[in-house]
N, C-alpha and C. Protein backbone atom coordinates (compact mmCIF):
# COMPACT_ATOMS: atom_id res chain seq x y z
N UNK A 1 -93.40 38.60 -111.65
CA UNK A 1 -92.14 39.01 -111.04
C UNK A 1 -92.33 40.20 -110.10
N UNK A 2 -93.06 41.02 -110.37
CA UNK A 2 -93.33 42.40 -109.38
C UNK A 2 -93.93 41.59 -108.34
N UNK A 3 -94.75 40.57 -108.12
CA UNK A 3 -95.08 40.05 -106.65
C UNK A 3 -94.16 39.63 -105.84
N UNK A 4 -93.43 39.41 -106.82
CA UNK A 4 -92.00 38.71 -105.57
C UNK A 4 -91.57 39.24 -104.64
N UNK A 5 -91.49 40.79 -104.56
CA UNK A 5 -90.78 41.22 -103.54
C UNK A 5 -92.14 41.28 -102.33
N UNK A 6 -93.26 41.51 -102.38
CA UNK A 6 -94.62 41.31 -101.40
C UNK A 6 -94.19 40.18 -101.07
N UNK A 7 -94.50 39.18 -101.57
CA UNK A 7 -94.25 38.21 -100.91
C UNK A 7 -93.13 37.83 -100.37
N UNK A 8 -91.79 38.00 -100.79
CA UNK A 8 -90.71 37.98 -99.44
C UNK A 8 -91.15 38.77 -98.49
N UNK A 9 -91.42 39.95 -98.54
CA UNK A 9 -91.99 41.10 -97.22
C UNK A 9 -92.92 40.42 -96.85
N UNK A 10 -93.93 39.85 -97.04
CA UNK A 10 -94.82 39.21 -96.20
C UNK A 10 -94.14 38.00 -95.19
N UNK A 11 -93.60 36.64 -95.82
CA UNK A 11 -93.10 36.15 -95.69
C UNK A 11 -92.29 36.41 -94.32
N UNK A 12 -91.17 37.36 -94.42
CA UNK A 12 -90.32 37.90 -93.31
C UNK A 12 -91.13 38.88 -92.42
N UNK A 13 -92.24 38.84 -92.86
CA UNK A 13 -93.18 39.59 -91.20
C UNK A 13 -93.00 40.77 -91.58
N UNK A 14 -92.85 41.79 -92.17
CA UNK A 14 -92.26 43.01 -93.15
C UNK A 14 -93.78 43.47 -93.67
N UNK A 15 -93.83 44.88 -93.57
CA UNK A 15 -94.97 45.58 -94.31
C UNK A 15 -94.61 46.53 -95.55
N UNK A 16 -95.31 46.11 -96.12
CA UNK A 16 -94.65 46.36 -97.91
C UNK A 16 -94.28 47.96 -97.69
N UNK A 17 -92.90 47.97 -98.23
CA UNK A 17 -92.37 49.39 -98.45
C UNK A 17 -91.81 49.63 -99.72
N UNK A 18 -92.10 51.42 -100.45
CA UNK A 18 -91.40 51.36 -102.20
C UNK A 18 -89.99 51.88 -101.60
N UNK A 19 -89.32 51.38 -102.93
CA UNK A 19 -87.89 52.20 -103.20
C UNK A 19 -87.63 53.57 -102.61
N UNK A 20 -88.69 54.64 -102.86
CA UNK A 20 -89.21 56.01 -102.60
C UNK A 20 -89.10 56.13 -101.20
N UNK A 21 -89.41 55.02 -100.37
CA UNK A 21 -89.62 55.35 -99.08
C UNK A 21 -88.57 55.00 -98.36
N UNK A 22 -87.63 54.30 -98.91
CA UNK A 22 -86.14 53.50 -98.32
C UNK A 22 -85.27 54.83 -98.56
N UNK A 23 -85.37 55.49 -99.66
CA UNK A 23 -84.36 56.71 -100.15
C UNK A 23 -85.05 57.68 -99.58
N UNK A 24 -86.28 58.01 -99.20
CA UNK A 24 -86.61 59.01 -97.62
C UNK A 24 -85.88 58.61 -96.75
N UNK A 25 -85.80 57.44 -96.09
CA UNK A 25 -85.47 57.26 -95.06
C UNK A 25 -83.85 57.32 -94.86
N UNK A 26 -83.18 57.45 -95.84
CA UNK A 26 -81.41 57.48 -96.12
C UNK A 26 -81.69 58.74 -96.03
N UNK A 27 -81.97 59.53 -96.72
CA UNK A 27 -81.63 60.89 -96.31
C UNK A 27 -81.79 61.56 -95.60
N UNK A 28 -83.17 61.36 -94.88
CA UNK A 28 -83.26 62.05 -93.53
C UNK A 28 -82.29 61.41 -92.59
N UNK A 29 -81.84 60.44 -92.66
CA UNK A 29 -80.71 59.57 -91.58
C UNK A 29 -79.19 59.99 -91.22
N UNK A 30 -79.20 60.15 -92.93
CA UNK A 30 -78.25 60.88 -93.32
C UNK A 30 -77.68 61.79 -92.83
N UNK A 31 -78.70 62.85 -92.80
CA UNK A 31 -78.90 64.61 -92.76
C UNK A 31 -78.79 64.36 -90.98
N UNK A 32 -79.52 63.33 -90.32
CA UNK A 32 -79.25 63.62 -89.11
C UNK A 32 -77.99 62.95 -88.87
N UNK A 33 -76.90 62.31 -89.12
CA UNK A 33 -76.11 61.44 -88.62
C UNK A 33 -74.73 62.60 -89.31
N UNK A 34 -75.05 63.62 -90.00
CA UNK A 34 -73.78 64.35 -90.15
C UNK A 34 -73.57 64.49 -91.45
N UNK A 35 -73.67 63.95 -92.29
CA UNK A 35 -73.54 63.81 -93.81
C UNK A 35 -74.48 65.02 -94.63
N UNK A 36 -73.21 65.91 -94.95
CA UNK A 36 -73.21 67.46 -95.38
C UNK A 36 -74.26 67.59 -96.75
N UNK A 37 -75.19 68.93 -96.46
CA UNK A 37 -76.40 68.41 -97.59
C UNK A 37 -75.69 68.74 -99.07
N UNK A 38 -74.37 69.28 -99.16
CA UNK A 38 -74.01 69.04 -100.39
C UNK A 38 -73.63 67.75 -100.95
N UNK A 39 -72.72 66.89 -99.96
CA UNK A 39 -72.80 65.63 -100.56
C UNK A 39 -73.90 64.51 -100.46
N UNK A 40 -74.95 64.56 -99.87
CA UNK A 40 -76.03 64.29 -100.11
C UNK A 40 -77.02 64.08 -101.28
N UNK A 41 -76.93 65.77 -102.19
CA UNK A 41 -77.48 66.23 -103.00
C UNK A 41 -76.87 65.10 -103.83
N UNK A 42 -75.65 65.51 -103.92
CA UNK A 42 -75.14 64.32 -104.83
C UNK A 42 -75.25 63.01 -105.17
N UNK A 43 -75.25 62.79 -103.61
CA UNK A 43 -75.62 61.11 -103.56
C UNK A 43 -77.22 60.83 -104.50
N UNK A 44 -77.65 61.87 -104.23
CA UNK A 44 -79.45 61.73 -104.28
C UNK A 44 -79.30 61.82 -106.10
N UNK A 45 -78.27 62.72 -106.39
CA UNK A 45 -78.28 63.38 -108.12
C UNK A 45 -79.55 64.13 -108.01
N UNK A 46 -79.47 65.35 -107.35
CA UNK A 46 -80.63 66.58 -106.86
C UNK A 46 -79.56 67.81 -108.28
N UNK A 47 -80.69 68.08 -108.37
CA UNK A 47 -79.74 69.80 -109.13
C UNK A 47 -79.26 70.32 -108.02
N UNK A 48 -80.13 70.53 -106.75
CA UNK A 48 -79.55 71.38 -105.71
C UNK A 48 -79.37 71.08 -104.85
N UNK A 49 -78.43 71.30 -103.61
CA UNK A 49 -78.67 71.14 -102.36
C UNK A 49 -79.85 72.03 -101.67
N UNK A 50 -80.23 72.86 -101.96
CA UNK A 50 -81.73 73.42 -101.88
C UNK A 50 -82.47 72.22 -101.87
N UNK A 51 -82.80 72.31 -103.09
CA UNK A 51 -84.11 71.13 -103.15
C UNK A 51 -83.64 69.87 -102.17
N UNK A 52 -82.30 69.20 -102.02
CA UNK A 52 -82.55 67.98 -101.41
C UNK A 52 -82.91 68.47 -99.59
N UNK A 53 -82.57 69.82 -99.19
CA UNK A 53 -83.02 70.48 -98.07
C UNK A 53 -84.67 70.59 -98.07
N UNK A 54 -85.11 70.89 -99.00
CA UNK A 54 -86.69 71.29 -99.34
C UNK A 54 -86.83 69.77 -98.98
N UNK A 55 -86.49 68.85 -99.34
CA UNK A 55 -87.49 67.58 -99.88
C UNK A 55 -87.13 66.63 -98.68
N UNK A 56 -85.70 66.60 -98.19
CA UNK A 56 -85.57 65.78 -96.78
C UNK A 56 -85.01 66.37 -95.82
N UNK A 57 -84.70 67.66 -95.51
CA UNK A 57 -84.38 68.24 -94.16
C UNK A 57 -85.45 68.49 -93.23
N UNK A 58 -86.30 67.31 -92.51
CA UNK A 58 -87.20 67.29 -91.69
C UNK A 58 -86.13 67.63 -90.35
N UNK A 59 -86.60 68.77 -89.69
CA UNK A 59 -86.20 68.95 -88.06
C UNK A 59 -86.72 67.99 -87.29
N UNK A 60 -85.85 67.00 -87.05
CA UNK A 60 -86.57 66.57 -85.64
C UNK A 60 -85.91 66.81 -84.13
N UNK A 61 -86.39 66.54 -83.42
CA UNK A 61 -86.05 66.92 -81.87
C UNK A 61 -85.01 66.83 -81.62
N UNK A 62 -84.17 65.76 -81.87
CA UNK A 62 -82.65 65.07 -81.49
C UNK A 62 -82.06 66.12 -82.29
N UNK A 63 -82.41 66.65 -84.08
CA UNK A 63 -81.56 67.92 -84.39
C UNK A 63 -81.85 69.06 -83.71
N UNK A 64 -82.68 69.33 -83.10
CA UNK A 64 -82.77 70.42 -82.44
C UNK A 64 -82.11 70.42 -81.36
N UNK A 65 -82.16 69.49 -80.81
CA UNK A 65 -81.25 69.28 -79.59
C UNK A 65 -80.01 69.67 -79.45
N UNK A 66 -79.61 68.93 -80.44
CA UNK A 66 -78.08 68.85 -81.24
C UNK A 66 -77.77 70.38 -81.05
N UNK A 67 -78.63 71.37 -82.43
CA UNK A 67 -78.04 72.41 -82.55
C UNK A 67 -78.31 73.01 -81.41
N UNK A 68 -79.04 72.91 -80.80
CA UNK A 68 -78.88 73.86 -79.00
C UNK A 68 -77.51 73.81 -78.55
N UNK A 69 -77.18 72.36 -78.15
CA UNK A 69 -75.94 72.00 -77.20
C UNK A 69 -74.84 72.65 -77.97
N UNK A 70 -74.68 72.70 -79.38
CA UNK A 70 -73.46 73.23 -79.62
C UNK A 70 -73.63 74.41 -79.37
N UNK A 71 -74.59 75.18 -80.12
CA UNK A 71 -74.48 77.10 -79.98
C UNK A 71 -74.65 76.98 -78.04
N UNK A 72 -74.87 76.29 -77.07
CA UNK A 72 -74.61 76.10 -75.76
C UNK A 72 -73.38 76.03 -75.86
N UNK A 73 -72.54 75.17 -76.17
CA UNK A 73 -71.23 74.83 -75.68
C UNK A 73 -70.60 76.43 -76.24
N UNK A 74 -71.02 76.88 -77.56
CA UNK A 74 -70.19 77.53 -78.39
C UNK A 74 -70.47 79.12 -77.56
N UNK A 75 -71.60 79.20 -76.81
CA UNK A 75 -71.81 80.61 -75.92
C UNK A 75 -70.99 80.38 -74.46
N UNK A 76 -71.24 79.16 -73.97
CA UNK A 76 -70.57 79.22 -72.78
C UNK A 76 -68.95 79.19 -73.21
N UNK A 77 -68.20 78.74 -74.23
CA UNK A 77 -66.85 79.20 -74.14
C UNK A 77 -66.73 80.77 -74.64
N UNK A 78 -67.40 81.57 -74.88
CA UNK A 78 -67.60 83.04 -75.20
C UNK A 78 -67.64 83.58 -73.53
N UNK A 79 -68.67 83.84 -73.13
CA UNK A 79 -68.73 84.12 -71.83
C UNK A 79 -67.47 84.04 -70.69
């Protein structure tokens, strides 16, 4: 029974992926698409929103981006 799922992934042209790596990939998606790391934590059942920050708040470029344009938008209406 544990081969079964290889072989559907093979099958559908798919390169074998664990559980572990599907629930990386939700949370970093997550974390970039807006979804607040406290309810996150939760989703995940983390003790902390710390740790689920430690374990999937990878910066990538598009968040960096992100937070530029706002503290941009948020200086040019100051000025």
């Amino acid at each position: 029974m544990l081969n079964m799922p290889r072989r559907v992934l093979k099958r559908a042209g798919l390169e074998m992926i664990r559980f572990h790596d599907l629930r990386h990939t939700f949370s970093v998606l997550a974390l970039q698409n807006g979804v607040d790391v406290k309810t996150l934590s939760g989703i995940l059942c983390h003790y902390s929103a710390g740790f689920t920050l430690d374990t999937y708040g990878h910066i990538t470029t598009a968040m960096k981006q992100d937070a530029a344009n706002k503290v941009g938008g948020f200086l040019a209406g100051v000025v």
